[in-house]
Protein backbone atom coordinates (compact mmCIF):
# COMPACT_ATOMS: atom_id res chain seq x y z
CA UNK A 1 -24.91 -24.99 -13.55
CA UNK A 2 -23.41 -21.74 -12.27
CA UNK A 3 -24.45 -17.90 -13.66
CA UNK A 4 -24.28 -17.26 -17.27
CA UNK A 5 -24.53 -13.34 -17.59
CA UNK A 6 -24.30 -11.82 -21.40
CA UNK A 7 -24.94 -7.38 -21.36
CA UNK A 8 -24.01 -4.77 -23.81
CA UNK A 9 -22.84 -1.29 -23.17
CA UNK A 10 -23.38 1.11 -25.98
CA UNK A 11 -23.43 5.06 -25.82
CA UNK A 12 -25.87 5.53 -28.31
CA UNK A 13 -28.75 7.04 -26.85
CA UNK A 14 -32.06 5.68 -29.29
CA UNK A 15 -33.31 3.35 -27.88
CA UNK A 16 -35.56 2.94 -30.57
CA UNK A 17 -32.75 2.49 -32.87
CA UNK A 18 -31.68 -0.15 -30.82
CA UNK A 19 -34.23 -2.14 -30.73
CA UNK A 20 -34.90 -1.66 -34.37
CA UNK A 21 -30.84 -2.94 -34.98
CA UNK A 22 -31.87 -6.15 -32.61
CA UNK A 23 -35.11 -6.44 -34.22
CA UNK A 24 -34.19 -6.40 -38.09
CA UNK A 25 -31.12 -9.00 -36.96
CA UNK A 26 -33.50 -11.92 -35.45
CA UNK A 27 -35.78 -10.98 -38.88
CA UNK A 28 -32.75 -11.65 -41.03
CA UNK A 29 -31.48 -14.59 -38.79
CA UNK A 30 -34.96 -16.55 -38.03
CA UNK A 31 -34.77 -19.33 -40.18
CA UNK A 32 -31.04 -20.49 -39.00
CA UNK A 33 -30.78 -19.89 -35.35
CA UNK A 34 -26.94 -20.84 -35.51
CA UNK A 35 -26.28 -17.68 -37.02
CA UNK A 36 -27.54 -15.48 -34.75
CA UNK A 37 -30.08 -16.50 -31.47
CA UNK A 38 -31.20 -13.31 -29.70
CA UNK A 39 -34.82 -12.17 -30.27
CA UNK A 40 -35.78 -8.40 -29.32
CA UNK A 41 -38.31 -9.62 -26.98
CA UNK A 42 -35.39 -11.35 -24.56
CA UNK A 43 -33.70 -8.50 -23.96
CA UNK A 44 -33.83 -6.17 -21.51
CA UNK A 45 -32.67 -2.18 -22.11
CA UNK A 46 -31.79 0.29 -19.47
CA UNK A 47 -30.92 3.91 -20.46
CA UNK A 48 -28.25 6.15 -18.76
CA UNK A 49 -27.36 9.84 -19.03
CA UNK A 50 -23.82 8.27 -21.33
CA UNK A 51 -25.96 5.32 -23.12
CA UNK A 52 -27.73 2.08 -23.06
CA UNK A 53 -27.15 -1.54 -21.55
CA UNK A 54 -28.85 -4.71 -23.20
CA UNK A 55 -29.07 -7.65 -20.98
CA UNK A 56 -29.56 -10.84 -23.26
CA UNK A 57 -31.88 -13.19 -21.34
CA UNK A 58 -32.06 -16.18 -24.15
CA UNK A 59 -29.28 -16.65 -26.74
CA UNK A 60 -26.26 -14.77 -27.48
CA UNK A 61 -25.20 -12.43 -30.17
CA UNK A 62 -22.87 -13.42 -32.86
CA UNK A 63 -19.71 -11.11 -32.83
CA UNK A 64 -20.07 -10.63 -36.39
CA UNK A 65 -23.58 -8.81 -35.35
CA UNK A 66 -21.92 -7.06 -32.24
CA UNK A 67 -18.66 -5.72 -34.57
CA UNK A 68 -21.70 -4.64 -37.14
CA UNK A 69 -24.12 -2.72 -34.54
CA UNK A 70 -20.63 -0.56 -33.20
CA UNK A 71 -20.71 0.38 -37.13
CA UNK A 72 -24.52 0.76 -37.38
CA UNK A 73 -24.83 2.90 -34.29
CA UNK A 74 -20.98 4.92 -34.87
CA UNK A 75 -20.69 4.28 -31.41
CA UNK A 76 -18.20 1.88 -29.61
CA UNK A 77 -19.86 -1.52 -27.52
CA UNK A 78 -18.61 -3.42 -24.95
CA UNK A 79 -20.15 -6.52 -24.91
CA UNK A 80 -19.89 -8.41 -20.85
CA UNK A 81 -19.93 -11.51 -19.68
CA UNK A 82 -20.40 -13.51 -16.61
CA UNK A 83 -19.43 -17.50 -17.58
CA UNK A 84 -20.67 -20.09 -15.57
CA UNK A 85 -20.10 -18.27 -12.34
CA UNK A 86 -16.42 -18.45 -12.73
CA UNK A 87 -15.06 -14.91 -14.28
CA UNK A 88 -15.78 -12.31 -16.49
CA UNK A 89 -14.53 -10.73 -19.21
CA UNK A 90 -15.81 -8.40 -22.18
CA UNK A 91 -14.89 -7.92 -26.07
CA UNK A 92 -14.88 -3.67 -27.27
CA UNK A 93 -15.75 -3.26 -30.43
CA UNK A 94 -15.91 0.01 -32.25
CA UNK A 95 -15.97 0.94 -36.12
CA UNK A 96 -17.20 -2.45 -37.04
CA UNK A 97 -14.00 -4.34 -35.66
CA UNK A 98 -13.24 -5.87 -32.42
CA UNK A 99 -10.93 -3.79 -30.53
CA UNK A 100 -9.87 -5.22 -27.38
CA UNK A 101 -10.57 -8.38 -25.42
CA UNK A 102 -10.12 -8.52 -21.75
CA UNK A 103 -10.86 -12.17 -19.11
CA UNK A 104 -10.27 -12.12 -15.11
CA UNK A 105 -9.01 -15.66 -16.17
CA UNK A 106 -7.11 -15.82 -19.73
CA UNK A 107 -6.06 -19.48 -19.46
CA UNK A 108 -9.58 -21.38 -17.63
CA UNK A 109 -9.55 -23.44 -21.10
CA UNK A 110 -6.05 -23.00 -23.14
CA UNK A 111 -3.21 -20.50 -22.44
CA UNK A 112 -3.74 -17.48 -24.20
CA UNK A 113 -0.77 -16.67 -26.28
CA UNK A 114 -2.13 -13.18 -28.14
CA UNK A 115 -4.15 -11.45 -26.08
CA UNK A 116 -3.15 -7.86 -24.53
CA UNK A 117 -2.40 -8.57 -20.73
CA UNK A 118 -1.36 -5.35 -19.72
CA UNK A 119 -3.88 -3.69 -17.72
CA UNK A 120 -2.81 0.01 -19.02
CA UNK A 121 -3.47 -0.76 -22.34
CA UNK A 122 -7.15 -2.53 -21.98
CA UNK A 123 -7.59 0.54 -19.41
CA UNK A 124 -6.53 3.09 -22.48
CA UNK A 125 -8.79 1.92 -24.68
CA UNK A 126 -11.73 1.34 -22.42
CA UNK A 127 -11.35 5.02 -21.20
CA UNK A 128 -10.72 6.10 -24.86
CA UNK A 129 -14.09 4.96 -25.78
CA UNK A 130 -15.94 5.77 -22.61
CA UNK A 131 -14.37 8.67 -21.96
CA UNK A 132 -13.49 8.08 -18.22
CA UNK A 133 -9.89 8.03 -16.23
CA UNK A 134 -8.47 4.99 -17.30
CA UNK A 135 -6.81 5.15 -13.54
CA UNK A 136 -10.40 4.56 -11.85
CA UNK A 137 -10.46 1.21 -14.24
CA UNK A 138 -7.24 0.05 -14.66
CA UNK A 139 -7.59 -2.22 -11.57
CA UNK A 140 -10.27 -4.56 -12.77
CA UNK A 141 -8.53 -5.12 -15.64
CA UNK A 142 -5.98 -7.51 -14.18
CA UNK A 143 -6.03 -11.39 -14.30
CA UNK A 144 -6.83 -13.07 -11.10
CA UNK A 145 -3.86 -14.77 -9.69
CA UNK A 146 -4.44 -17.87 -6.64
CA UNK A 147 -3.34 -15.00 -4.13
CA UNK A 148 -6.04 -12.49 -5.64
CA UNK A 149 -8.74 -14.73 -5.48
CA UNK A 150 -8.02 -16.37 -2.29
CA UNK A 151 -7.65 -12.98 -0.58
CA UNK A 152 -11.46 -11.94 -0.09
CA UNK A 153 -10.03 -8.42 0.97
CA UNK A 154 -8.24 -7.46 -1.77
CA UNK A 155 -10.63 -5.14 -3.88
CA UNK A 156 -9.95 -3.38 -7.45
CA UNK A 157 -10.74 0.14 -5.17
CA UNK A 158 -11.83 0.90 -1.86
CA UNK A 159 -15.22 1.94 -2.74
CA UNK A 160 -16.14 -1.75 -4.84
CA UNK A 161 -18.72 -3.96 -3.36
CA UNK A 162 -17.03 -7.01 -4.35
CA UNK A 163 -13.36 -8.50 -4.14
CA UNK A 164 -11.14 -10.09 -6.72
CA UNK A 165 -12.35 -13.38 -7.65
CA UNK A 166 -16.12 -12.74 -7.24
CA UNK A 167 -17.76 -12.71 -10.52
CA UNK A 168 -19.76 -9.90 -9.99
CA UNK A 169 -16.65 -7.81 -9.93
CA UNK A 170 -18.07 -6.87 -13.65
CA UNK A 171 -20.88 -4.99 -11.76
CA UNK A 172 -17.81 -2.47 -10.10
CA UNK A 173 -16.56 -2.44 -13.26
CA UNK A 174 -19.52 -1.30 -14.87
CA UNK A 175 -20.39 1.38 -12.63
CA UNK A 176 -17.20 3.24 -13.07
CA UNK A 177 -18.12 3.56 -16.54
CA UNK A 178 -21.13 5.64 -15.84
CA UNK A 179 -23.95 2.43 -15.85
CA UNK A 180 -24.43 1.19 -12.44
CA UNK A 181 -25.99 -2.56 -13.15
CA UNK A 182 -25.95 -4.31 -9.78
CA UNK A 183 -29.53 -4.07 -8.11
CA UNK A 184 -30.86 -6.93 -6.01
CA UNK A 185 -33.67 -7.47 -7.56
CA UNK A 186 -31.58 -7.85 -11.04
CA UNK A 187 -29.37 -10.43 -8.97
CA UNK A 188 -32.14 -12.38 -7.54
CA UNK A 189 -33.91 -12.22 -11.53
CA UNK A 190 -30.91 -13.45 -12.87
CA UNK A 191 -29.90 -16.20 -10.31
CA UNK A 192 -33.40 -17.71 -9.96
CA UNK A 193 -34.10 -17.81 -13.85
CA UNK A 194 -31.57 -20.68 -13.27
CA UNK A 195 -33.30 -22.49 -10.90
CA UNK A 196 -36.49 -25.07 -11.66
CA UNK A 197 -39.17 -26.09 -9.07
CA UNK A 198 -38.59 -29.33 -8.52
CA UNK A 199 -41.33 -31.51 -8.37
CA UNK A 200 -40.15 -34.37 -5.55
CA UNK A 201 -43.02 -36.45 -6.07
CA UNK A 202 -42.74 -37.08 -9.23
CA UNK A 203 -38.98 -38.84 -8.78
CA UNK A 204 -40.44 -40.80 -5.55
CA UNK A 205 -43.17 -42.31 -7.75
CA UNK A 206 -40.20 -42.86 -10.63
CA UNK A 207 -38.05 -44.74 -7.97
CA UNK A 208 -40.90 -47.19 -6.66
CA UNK A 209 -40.20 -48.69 -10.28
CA UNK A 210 -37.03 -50.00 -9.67
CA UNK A 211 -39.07 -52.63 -7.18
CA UNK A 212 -40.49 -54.49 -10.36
CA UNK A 213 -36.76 -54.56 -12.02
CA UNK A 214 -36.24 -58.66 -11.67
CA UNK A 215 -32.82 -58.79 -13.34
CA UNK A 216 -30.27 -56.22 -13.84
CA UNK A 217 -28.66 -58.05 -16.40
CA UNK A 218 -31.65 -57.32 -18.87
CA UNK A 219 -29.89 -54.08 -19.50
CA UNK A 220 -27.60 -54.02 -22.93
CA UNK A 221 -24.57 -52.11 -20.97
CA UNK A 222 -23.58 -52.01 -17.93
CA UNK A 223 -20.85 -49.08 -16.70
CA UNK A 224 -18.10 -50.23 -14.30
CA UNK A 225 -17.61 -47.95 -12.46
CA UNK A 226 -20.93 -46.66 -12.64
CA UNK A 227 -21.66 -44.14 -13.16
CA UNK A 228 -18.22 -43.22 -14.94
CA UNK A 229 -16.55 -39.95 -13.76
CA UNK A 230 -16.86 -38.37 -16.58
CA UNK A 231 -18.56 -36.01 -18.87
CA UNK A 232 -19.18 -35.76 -22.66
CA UNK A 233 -16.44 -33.47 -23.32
CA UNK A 234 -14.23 -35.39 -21.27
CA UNK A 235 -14.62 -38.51 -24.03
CA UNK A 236 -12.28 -38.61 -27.10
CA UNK A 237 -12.81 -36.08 -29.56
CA UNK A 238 -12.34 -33.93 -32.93
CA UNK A 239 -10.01 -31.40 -31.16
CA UNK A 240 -7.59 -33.88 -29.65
CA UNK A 241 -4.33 -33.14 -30.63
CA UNK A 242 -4.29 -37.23 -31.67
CA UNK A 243 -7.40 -36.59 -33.97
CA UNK A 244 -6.39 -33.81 -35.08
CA UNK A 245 -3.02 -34.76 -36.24
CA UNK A 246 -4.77 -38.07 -38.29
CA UNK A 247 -6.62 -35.73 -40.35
CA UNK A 248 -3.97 -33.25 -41.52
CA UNK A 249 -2.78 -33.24 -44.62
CA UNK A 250 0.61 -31.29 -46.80
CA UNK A 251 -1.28 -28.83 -47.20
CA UNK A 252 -3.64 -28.22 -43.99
CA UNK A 253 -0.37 -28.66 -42.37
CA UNK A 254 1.08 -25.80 -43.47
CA UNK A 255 -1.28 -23.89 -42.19
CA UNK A 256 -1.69 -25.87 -39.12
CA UNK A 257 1.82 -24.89 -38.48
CA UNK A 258 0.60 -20.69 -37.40
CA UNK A 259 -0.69 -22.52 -34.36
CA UNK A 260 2.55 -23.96 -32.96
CA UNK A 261 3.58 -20.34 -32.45
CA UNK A 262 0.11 -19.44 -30.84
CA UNK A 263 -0.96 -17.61 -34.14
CA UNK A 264 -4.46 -19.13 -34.42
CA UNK A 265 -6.11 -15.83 -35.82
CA UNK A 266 -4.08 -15.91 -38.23
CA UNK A 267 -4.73 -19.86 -38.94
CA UNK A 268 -8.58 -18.72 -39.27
CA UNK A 269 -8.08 -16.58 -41.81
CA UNK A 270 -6.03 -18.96 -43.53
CA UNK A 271 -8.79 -22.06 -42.91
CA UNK A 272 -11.73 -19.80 -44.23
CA UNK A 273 -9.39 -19.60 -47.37
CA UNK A 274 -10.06 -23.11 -47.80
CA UNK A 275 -13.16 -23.88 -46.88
CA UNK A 276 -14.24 -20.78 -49.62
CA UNK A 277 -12.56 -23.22 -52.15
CA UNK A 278 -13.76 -26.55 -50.98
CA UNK A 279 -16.42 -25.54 -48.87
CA UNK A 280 -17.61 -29.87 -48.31
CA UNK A 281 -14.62 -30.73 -46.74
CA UNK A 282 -15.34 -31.64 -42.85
CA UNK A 283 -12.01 -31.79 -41.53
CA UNK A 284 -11.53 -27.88 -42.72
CA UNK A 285 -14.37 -27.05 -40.33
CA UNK A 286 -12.72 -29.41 -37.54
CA UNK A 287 -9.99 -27.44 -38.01
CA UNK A 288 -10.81 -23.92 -37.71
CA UNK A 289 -12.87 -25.08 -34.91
CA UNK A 290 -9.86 -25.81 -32.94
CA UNK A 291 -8.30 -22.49 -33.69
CA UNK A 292 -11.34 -20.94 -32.39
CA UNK A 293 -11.08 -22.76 -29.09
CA UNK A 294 -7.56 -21.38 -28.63
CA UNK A 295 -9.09 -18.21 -29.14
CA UNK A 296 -11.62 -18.82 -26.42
CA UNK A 297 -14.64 -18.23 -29.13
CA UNK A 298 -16.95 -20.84 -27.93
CA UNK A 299 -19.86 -19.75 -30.37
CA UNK A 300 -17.18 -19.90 -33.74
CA UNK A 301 -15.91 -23.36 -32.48
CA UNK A 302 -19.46 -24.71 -31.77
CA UNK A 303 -20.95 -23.07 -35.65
CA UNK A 304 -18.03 -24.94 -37.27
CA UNK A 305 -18.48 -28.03 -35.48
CA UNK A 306 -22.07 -27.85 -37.13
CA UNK A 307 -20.90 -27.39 -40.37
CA UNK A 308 -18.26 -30.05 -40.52
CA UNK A 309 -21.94 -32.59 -39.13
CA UNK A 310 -23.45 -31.53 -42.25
CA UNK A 311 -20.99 -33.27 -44.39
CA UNK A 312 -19.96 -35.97 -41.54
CA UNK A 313 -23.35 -36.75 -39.46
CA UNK A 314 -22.38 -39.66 -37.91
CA UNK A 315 -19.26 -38.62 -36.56
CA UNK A 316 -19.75 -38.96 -32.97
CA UNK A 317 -16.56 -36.90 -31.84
CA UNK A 318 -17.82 -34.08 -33.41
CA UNK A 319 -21.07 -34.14 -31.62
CA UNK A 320 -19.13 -35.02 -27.95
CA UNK A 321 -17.99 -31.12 -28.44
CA UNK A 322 -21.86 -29.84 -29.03
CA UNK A 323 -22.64 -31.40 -25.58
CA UNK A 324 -21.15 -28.91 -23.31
CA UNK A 325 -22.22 -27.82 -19.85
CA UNK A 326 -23.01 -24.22 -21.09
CA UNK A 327 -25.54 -23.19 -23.29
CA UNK A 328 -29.04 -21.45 -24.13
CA UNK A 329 -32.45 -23.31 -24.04
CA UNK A 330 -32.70 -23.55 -27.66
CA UNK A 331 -29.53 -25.60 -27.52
CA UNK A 332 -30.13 -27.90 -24.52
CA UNK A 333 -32.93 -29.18 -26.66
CA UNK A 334 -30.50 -29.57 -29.59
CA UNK A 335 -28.11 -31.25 -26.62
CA UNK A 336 -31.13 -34.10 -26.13
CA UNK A 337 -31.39 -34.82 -29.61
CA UNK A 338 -27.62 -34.90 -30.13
CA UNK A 339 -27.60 -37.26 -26.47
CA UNK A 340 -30.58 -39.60 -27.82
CA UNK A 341 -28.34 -40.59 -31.17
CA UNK A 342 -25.34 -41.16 -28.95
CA UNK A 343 -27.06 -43.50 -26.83
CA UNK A 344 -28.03 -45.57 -30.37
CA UNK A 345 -24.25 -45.24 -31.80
CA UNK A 346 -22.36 -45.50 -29.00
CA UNK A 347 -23.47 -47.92 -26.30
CA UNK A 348 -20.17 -47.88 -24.69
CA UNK A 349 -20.47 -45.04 -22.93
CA UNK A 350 -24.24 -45.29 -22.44
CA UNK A 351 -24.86 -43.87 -19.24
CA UNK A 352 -22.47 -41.25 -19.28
CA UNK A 353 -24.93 -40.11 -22.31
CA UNK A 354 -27.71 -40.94 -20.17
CA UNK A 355 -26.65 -38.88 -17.04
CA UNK A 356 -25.97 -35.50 -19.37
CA UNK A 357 -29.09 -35.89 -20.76
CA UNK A 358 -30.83 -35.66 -17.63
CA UNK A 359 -29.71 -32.92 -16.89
CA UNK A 360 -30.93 -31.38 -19.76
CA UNK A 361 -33.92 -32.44 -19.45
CA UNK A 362 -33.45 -30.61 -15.56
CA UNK A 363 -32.51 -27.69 -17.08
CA UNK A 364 -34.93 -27.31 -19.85
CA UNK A 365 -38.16 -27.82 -17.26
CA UNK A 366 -39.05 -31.56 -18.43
CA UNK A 367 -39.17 -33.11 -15.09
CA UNK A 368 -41.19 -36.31 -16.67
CA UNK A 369 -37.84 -37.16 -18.95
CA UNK A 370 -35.51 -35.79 -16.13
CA UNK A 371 -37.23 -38.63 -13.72
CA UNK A 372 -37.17 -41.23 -15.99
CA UNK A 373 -33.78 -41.38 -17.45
CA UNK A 374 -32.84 -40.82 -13.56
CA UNK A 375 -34.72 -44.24 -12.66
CA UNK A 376 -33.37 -45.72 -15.77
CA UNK A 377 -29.60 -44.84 -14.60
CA UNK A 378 -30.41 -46.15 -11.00
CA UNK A 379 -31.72 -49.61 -12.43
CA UNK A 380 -28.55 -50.35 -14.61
CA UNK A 381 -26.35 -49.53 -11.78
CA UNK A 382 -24.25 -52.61 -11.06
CA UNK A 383 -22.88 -51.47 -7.87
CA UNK A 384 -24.58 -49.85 -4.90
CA UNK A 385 -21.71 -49.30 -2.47
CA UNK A 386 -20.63 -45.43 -3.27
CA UNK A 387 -19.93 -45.66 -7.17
CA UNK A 388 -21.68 -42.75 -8.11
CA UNK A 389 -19.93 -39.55 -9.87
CA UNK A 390 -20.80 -36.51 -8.22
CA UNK A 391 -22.56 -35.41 -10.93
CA UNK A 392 -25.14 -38.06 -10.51
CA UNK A 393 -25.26 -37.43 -6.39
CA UNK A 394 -25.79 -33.89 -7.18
CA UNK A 395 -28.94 -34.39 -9.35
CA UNK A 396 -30.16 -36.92 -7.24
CA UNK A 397 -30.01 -34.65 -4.19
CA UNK A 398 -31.56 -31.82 -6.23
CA UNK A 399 -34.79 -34.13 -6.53
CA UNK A 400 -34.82 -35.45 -3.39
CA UNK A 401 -32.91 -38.58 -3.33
CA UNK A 402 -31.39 -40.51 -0.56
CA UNK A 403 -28.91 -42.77 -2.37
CA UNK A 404 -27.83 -44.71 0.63
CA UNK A 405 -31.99 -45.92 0.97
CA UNK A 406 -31.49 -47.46 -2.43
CA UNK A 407 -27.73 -49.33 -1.71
């Protein structure tokens, strides 16, 4: 799992207000941790002569709270992110609306159809609200083309510790707005929260097990390949074009139609429509949910796949999508539950299930029900001449594992 970085820039200048804002949100949020998952406590506030940055440690804010805190504080935010190592990219918000949205990489999960990609006019509004030369940021607004990144010279300005390309880029980016983030010791705090202790021992003692395993065959399902090169979201799901198409109907179509033409805002609006008038109706949450991941909105996509559950629980393509490499603690956990029911209503894909689950347990510090659904995977394997996904080499190397002692 690469770096998952979530800040907020606001020039209001109370902190206590602030915190109060954060504070009274998590109150009014507690009991449905969909709606909104930050708690005051997981953030972390620095103050500047032009404002204050928030660095969300656990969860992320809904933008219907980040739209309402630009209102609540009459000052505008700019809310960055980091994702998974890859880019960055921010949302503005000011007045209670969101104003601009800016990402290094537009297209890393659907081309982007409606977004601004001029760099002047991100770099106008950015300076508008910051008050700064939009000519000292104009630069790092730009999407990163194969001969940007490739290029480890080529820099936004002279004076920028990092190239395009580089992630931390945002850092630069920051600092020209008048709050300098980038400080090794932040760096090293936010790259080793990321990284677990691994206890070795414990997997060597899980691996003597396989010795007492008699007959393979004893297992239910057996992959082949195994393990299968695949993940989760890689399986057949709600958002395939295919499944999507099955479930339309006259009317849904109509408004289906907005997306052809890369309108899928404008399909939202018209999906929330319904869904206010038949608010039980599953497929109008699968729906909107793949307008919002045109729209890049991850958290939107994820909420409505929830919803449609609630009125379709066993529908196992819905709950492929809530299994995705990215995510807070809270929702690995949510991930192994989701992973467990798989594995008892869909045995064909078993140990693809099993493998993701693993690594949440990995992730989420359980290295008792990391190791055993690791020894598990390595007694149902039916092969032991290189089959192995790289996912599965990976974890095995991160605990220690010499895969060619076991072959």
């Amino acid at each position: 799992m690469g770096l998952f970085l979530h800040t907020a820039i606001t020039r209001h200048k109370d902190l206590s207000k602030v915190r109060e804002i954060i504070s009274e949100a998590a109150e009014a949020y507690k009991d449905n941790i969909e709606e909104f998952q930050v708690k005051e406590e997981n953030c972390r506030y620095t103050e500047y002569n032009n404002g204050i940055t928030i660095t969300f440690h656990k969860g992320i804010p809904s933008p219907e709270f980040l739209a309402a805190f630009s209102l609540k504080t009459d000052s505008p935010l700019l809310f960055l992110y980091i994702y998974d190592g890859d880019y960055w990219g921010y949302t503005l918000y000011d007045k209670g609306k969101e104003i601009d949205d800016f990402s290094t990489m537009p297209d890393y999960f659907i081309r982007s159809y409606d977004k601004i990609q001029n760099s002047a006019e991100h770099a106008a509004r950015i300076a508008e609200c910051f008050g700064v030369n939009k000519d000292a940021i104009k630069n790092y607004l730009i999407a990163w083309t194969d001969e940007r990144m490739y290029n480890e010279e080529a820099k936004a300005y002279f004076d920028d510790r990092t190239s395009y390309g580089d992630c931390w880029q945002m850092t630069d980016f920051m600092e020209k707005l008048g709050f300098p983030y980038y400080d090794e010791n932040n760096v090293e705090e936010e790259e080793e929260s990321q990284e677990e202790d691994v206890n070795k021992e414990i997997i060597k003692r899980a691996l003597t097990e396989r010795e007492t395993i008699q007959n393979i065959a004893e297992f239910e399902v057996i992959s082949a390949p195994y393990p299968e090169e695949k993940s989760t979201e890689d399986l057949p799901n709600v958002l395939d074009l295919d499944y999507i198409n099955a479930i339309l109907t006259s009317k849904t179509r109509k408004i289906f139609k907005f997306t052809e033409t890369g309108h899928y805002r404008q399909a939202v609006i018209e999906f929330t429509k319904k869904i206010s008038e038949t608010p039980e109706d599953a497929n109008l949450y699968i729906l909107r949910a793949y307008c919002y991941r045109a729209l890049r909105n991850r958290l939107e996509m994820d909420r409505d796949l929830s919803s449609a559950l609630n009125y379709d629980p066993d529908n196992i393509k819905i709950l492929r999508l809530r299994c995705p490499s990215a995510a807070t603690t809270n929702r690995y956990k949510r991930h192994i539950e989701d992973l467990t029911r798989f594995m008892e209503l869909d045995k064909e894909y078993y140990e693809i299930y099993l493998l993701a689950r693993a690594w949440r347990y990995y992730w989420t510090g359980n290295m008792d029900a990391a190791c055993a659904d690791i020894t598990e995977l390595i007694r149902r394997a039916g092969s032991w001449h290189g089959n192995w996904s790289i996912d599965f080499v990976y974890l095995c190397e991160i605990f220690g594992i010499n895969l060619t002692e076991f072959r």
